[in-house]
C-alpha atoms as a PDB file:
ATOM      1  CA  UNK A   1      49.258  25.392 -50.134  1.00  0.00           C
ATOM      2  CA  UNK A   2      46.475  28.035 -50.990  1.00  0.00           C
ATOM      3  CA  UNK A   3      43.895  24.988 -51.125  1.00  0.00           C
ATOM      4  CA  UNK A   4      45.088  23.728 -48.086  1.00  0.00           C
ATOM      5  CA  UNK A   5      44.608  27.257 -46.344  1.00  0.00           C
ATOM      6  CA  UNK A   6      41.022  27.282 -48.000  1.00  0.00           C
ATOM      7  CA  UNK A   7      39.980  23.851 -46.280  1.00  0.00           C
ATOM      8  CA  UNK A   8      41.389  24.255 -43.200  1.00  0.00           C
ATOM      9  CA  UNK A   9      39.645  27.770 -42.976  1.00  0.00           C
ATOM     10  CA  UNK A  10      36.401  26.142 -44.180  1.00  0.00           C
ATOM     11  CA  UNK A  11      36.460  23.609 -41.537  1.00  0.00           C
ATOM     12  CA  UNK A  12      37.537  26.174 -38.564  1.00  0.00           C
ATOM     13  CA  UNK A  13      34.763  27.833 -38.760  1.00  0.00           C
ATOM     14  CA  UNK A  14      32.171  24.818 -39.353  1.00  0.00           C
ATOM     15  CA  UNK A  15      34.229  23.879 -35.991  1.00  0.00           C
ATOM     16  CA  UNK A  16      33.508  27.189 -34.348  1.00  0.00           C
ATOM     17  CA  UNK A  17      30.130  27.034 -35.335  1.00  0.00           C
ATOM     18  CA  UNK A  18      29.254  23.882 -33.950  1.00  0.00           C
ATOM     19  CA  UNK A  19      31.258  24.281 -30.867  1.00  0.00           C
ATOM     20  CA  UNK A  20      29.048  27.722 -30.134  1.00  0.00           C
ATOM     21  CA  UNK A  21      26.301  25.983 -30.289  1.00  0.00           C
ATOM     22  CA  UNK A  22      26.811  23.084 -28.382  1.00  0.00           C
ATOM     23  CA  UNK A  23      27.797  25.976 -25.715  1.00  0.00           C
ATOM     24  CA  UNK A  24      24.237  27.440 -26.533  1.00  0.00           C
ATOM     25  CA  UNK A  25      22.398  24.228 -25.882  1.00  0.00           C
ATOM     26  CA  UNK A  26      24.560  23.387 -23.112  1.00  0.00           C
ATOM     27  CA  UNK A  27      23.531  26.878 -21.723  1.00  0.00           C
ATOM     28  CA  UNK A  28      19.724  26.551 -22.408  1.00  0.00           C
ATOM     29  CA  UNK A  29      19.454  23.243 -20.538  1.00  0.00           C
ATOM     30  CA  UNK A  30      21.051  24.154 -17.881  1.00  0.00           C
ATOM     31  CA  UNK A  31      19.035  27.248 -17.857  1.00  0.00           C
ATOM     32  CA  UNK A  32      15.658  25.305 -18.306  1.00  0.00           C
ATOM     33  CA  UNK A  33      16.854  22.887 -15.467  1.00  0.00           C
ATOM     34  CA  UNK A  34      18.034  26.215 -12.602  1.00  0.00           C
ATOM     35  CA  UNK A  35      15.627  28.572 -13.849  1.00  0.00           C
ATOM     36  CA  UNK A  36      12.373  29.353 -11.534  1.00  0.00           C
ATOM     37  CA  UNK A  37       8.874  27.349 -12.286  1.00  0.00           C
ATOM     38  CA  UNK A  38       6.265  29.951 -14.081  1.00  0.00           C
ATOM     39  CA  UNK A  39       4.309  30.473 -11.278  1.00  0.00           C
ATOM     40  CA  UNK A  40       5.910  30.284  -7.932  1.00  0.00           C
ATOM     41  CA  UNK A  41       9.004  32.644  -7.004  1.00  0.00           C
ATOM     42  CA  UNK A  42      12.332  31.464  -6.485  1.00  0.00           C
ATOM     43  CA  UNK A  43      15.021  32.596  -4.012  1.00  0.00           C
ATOM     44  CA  UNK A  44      18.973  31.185  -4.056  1.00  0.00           C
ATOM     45  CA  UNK A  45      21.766  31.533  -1.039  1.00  0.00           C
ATOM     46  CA  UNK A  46      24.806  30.268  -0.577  1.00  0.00           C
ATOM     47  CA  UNK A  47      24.092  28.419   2.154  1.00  0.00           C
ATOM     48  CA  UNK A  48      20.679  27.447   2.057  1.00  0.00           C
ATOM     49  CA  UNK A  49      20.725  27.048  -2.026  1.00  0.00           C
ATOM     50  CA  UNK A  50      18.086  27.546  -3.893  1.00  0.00           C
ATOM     51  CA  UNK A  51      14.331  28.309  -2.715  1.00  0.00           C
ATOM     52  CA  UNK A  52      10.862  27.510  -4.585  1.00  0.00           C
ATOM     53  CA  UNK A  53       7.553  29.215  -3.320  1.00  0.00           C
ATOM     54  CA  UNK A  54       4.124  27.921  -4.742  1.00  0.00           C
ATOM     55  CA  UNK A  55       2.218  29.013  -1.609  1.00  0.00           C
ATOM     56  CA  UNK A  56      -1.347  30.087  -2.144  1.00  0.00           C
ATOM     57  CA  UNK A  57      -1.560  30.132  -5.639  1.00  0.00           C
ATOM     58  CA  UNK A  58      -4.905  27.574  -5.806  1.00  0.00           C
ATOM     59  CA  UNK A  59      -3.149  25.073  -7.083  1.00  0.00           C
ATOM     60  CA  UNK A  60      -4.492  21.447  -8.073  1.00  0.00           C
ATOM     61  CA  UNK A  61      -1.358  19.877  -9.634  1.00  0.00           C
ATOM     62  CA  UNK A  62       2.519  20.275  -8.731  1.00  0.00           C
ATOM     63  CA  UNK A  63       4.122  21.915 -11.435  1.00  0.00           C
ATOM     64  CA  UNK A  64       6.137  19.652 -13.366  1.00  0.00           C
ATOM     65  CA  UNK A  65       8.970  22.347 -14.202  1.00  0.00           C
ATOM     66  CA  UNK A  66      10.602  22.821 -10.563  1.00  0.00           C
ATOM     67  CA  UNK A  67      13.896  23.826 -10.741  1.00  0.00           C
ATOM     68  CA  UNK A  68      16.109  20.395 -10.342  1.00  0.00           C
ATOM     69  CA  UNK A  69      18.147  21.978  -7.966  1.00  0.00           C
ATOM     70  CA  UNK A  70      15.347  22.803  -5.389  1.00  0.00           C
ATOM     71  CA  UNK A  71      16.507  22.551  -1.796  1.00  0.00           C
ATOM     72  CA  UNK A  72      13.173  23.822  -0.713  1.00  0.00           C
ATOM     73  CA  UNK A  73       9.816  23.508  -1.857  1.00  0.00           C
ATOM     74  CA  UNK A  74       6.494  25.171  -0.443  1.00  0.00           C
ATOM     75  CA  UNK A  75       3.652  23.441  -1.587  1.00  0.00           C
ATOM     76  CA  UNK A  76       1.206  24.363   0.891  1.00  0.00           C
ATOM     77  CA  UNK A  77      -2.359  26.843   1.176  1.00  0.00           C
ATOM     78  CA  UNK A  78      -3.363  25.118  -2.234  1.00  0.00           C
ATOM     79  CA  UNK A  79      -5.863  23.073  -3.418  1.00  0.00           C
ATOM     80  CA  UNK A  80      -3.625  19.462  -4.041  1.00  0.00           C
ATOM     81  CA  UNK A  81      -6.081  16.536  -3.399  1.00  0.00           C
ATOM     82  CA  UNK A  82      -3.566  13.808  -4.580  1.00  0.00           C
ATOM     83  CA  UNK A  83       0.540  13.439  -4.709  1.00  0.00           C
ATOM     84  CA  UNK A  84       1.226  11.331  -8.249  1.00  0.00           C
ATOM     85  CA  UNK A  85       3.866   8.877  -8.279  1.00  0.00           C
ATOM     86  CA  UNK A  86       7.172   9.905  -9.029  1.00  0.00           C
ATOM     87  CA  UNK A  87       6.171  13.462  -8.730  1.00  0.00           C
ATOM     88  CA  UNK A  88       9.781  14.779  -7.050  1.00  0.00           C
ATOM     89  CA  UNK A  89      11.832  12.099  -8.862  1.00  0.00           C
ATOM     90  CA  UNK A  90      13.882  15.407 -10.450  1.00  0.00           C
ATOM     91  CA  UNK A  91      14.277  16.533  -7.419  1.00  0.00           C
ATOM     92  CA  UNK A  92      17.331  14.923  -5.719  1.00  0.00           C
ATOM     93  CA  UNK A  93      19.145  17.510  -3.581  1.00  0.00           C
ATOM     94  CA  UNK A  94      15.412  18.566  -1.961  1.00  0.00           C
ATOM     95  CA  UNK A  95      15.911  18.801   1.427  1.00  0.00           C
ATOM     96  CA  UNK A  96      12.646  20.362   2.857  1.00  0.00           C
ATOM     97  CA  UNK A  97       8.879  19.676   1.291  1.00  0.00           C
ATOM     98  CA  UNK A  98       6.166  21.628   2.246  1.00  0.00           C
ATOM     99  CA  UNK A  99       2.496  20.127   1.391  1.00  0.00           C
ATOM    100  CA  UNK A 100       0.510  21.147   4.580  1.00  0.00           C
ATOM    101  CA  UNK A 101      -2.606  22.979   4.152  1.00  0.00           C
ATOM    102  CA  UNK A 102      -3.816  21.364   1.040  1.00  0.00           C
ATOM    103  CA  UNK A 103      -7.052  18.610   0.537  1.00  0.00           C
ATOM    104  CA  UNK A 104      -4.776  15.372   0.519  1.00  0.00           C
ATOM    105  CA  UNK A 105      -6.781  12.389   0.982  1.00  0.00           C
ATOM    106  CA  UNK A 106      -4.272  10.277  -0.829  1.00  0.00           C
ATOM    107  CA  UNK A 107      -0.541   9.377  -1.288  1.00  0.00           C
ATOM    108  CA  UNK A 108       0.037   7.310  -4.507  1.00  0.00           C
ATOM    109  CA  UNK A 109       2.626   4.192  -4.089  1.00  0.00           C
ATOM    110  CA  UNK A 110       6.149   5.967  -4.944  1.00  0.00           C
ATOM    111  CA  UNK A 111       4.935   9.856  -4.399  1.00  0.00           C
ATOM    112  CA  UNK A 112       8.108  10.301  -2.519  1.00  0.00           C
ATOM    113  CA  UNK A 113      10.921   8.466  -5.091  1.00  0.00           C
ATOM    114  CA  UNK A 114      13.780   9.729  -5.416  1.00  0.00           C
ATOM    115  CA  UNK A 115      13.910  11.886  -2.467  1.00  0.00           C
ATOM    116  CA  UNK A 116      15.086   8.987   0.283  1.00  0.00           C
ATOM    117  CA  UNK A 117      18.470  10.249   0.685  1.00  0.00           C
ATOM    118  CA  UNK A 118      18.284  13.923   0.339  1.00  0.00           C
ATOM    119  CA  UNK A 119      14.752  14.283   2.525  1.00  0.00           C
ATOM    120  CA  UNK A 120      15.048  15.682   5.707  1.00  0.00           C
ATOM    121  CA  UNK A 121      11.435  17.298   6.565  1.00  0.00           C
ATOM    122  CA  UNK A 122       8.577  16.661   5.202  1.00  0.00           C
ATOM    123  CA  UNK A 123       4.744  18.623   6.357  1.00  0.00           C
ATOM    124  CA  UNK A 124       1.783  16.873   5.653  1.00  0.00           C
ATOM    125  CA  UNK A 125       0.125  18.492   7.900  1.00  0.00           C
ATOM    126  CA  UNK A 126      -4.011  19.945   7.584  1.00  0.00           C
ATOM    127  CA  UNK A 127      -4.538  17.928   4.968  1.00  0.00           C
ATOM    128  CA  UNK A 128      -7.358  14.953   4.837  1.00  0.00           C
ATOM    129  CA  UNK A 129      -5.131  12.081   5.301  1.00  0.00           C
ATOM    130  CA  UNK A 130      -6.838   8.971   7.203  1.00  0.00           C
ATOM    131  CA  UNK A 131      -4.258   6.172   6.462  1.00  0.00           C
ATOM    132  CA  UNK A 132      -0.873   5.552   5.011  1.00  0.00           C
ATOM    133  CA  UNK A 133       0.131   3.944   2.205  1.00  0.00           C
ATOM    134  CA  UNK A 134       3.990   2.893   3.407  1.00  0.00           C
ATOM    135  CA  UNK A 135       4.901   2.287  -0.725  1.00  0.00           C
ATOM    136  CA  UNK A 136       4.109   5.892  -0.797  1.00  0.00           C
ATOM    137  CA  UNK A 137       7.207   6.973   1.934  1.00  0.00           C
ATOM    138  CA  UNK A 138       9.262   3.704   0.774  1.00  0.00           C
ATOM    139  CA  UNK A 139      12.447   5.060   2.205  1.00  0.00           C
ATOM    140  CA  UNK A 140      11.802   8.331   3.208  1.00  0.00           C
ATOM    141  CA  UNK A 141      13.329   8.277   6.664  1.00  0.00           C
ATOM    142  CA  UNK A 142      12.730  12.323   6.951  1.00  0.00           C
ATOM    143  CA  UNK A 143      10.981  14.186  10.282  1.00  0.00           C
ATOM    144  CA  UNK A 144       7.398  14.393   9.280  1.00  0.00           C
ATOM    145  CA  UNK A 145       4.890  16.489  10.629  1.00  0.00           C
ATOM    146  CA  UNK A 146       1.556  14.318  10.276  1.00  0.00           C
ATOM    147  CA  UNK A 147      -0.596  16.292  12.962  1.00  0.00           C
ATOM    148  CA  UNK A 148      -4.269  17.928  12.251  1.00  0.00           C
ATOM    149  CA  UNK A 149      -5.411  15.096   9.546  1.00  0.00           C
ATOM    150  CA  UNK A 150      -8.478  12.955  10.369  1.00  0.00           C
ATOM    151  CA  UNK A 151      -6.898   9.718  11.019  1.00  0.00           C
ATOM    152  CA  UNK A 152      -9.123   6.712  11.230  1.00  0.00           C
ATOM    153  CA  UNK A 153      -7.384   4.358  13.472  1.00  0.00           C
ATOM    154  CA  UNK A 154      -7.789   0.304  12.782  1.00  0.00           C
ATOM    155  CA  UNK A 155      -5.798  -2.982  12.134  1.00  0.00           C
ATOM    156  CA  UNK A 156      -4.562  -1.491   8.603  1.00  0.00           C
ATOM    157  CA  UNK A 157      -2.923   1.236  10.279  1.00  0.00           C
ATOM    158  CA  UNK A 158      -1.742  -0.282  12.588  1.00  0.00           C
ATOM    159  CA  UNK A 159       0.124  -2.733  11.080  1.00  0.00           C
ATOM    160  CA  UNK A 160       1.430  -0.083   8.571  1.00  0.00           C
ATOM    161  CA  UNK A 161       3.124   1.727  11.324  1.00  0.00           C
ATOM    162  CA  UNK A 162       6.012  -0.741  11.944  1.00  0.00           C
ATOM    163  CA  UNK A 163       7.080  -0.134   8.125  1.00  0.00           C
ATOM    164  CA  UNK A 164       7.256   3.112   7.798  1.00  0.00           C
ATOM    165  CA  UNK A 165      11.067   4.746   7.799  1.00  0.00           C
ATOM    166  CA  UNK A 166      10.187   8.131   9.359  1.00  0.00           C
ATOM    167  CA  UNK A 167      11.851   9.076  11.935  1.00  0.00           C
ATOM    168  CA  UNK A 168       9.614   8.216  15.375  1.00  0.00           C
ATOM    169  CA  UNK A 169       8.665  10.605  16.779  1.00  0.00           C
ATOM    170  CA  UNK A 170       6.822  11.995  13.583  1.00  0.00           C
ATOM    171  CA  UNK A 171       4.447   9.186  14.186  1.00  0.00           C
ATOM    172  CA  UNK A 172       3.076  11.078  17.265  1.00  0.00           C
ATOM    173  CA  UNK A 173       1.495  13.195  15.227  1.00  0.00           C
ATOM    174  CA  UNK A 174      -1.393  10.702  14.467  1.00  0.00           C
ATOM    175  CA  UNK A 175      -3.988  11.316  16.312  1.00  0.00           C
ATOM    176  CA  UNK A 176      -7.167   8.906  15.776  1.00  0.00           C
ATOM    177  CA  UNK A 177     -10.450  11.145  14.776  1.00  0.00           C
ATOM    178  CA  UNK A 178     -12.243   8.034  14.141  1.00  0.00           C
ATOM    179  CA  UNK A 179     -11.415   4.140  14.893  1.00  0.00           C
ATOM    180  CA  UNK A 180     -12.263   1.010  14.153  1.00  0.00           C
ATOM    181  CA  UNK A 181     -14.292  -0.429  16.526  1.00  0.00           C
ATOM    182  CA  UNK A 182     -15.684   2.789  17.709  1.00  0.00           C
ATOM    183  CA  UNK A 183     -15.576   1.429  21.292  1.00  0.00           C
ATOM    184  CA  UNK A 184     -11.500   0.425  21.348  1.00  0.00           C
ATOM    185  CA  UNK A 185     -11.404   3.999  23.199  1.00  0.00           C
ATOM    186  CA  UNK A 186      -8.722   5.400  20.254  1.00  0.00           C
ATOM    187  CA  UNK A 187     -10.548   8.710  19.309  1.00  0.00           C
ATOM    188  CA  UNK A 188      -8.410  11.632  20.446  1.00  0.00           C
ATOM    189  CA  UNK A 189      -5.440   9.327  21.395  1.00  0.00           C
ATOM    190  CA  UNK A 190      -2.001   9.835  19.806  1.00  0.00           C
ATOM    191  CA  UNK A 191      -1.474   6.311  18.443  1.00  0.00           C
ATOM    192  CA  UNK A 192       2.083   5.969  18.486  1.00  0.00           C
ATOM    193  CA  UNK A 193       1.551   6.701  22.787  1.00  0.00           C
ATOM    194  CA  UNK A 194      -1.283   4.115  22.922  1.00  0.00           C
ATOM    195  CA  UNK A 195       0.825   1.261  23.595  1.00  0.00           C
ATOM    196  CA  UNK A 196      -1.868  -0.900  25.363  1.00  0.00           C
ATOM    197  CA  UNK A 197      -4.548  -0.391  22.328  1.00  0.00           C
ATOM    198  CA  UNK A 198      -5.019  -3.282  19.940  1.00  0.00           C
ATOM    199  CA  UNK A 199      -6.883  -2.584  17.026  1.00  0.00           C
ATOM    200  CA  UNK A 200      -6.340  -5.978  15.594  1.00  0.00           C
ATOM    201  CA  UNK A 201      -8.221  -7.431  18.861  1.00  0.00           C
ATOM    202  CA  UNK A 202     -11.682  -7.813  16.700  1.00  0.00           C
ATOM    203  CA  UNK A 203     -10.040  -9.092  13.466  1.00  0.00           C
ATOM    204  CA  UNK A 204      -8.464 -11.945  15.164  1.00  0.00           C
ATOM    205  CA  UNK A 205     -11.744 -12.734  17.540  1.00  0.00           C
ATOM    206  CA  UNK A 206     -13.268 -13.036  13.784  1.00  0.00           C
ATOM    207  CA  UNK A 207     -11.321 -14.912  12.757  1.00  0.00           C
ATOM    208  CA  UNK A 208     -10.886 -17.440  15.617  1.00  0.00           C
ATOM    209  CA  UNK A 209     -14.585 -17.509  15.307  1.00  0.00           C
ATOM    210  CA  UNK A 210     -14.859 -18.343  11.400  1.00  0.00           C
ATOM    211  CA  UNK A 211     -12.137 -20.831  12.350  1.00  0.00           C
ATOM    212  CA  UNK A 212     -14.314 -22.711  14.749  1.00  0.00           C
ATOM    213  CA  UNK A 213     -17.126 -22.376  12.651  1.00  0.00           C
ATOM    214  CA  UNK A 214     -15.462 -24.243   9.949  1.00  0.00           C
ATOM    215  CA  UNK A 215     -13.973 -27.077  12.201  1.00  0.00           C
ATOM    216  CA  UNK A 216     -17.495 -27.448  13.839  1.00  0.00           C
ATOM    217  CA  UNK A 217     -18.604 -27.879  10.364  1.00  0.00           C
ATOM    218  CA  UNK A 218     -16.193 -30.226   8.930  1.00  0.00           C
ATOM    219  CA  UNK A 219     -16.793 -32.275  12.823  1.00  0.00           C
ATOM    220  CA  UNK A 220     -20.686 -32.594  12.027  1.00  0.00           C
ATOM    221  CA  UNK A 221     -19.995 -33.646   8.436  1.00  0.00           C
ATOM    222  CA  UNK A 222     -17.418 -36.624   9.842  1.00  0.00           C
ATOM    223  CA  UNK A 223     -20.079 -37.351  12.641  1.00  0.00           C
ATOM    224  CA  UNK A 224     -22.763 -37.900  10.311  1.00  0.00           C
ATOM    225  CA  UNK A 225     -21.034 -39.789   7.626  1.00  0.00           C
ATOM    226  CA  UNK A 226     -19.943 -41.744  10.546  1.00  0.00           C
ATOM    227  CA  UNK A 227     -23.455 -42.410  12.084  1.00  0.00           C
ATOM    228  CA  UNK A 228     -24.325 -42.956   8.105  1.00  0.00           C
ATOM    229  CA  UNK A 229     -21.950 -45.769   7.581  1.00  0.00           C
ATOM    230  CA  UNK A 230     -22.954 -47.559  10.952  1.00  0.00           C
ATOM    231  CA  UNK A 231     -26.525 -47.244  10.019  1.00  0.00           C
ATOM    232  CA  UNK A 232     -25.768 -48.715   6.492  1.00  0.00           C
ATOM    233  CA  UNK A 233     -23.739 -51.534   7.884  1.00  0.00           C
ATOM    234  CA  UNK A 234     -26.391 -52.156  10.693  1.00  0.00           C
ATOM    235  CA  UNK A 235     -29.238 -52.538   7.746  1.00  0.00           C
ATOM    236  CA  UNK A 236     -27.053 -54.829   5.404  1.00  0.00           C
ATOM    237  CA  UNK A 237     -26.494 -56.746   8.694  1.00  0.00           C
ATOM    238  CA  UNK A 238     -29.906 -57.034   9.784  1.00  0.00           C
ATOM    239  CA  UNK A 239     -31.127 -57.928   5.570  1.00  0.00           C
ATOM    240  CA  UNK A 240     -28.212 -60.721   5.875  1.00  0.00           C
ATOM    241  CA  UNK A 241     -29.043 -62.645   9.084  1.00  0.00           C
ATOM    242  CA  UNK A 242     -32.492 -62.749   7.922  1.00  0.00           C
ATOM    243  CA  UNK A 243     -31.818 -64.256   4.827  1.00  0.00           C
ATOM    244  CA  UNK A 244     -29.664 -67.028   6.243  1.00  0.00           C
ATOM    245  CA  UNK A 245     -32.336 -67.591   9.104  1.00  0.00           C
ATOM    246  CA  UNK A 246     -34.829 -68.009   6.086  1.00  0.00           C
ATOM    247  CA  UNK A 247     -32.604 -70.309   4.555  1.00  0.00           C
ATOM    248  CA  UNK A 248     -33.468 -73.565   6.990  1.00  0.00           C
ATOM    249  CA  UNK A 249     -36.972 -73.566   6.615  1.00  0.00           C
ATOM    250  CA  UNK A 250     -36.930 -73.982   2.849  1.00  0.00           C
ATOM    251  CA  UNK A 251     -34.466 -76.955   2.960  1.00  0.00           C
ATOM    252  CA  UNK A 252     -36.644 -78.537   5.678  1.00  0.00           C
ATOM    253  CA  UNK A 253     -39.917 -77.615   3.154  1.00  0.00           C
ATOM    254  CA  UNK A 254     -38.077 -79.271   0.323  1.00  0.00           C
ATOM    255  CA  UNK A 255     -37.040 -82.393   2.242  1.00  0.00           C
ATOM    256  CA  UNK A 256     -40.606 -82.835   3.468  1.00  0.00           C
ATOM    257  CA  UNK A 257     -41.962 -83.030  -0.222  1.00  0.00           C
ATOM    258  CA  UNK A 258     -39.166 -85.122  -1.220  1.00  0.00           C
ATOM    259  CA  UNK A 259     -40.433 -87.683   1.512  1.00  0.00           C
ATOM    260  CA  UNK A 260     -44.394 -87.544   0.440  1.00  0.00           C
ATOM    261  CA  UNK A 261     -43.527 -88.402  -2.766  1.00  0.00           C
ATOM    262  CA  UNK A 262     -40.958 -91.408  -2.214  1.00  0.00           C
ATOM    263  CA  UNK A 263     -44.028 -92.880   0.742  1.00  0.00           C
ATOM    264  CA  UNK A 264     -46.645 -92.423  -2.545  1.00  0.00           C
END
């Protein structure tokens, strides 16, 4: 019985041990997961939940170590030129993104994943964004404010608009700086509004035109193998009849010299 005592003493505490510190680790993740990102400052109420400020700090990356249960982020007065894909993947109660007032030109194809569900509103607003990338916002059906970018309005816009989940009337927050053609009359127009314009107009004259170029093409090819062939046939013609209308007189030669030598 004393031995018994012994081992099952022994083992208690090797159990208490390892049960304090899979409480420890189980405290330390969860720590590293709420806890505030170095940089930015953090706030937390009960109904809004938890807060994460990165405004004006000159930043040129997102910080990798947001808090994963962010319901708001403020990204924006920083210096941001690009969102990576997958960037907020962590991130899936986020309910409000803040980017505006940063330098991004572009929006990498899945920027946004993981946030489709939770999303509500998203600011991209004064940044340099001229065109969309709709793998970047696969999803994302969120408000957006898009205003105060330099848009350049064309046929890839355009036909990017249609596929994009954001709610509608965010879209009336591009308006055209610069279009393509310059004369379509787009510059200063919201584009969701301008219902009439067609920016497609000039790549479909070009190609109607490269159409008929080709089909005029393959038409004078046929018409000249055509005039070819009758030309050919009209020369083996004209070679044959004469060489059957030759073909009399040197019988007729042959039968004369047959008869001069039977008279001698």
């Amino acid at each position: 019985m004393p031995l018994l005592a012994d081992w099952l003493l022994r083992h208690s505490v090797v159990m208490c041990l390892l049960l304090h510190s899979l409480v420890l680790m189980t405290f330390c993740f969860h720590h590293a997961a709420t806890s505030c990102s170095k940089r930015c400052y953090c706030s937390e109420s009960e109904v809004g939940g938890k807060t994460v400020r990165c405004s004006n700090l000159r930043l040129t990356e997102i910080p990798q170590d947001i808090p994963n249960d962010t319901r708001r982020l403020y990204l924006d007065f920083n210096l941001l030129t690009t969102v990576p894909t997958n960037t907020f993947q962590e991130l899936s109660l986020l309910r409000e993104l803040d980017l505006s007032h940063n330098e991004l030109a572009q929006l990498e194809p899945g920027a946004f994943h993981g946030l489709a569900r939770s999303l509500q509103l998203l600011d991209l607003s004064s940044n340099k964004l001229m065109s969309l990338n709709p793998e970047a916002l696969a999803g994302v059906r969120a408000r957006a404010n898009l205003t105060y970018n330099p848009w350049h309005c064309d046929c890839n816009l355009q036909t990017v608009m249609p596929h994009l989940d954001l709610e509608p009337a965010s879209l009336a927050g591009i308006v055209c700086q610069t279009s393509e053609p310059e004369d379509a009359g787009a510059q200063g127009t919201p584009f969701l509004l301008a219902k009439d314009l067609d920016l497609c107009v000039v790549l479909k004259k070009t190609t109607d035109v490269a159409m008929l170029v080709t089909m005029f093409g393959w038409f004078t090819m046929v018409i000249s193998y055509l005039v070819y062939y009758v030309r050919h046939n009209q020369e083996d013609a004209r070679r044959h009849l004469e060489y059957l209308k030759s073909l009399p007189s040197k019988q007729g030669k042959s039968e004369e010299s047959s008869t001069v030598s039977t008279v001698v």
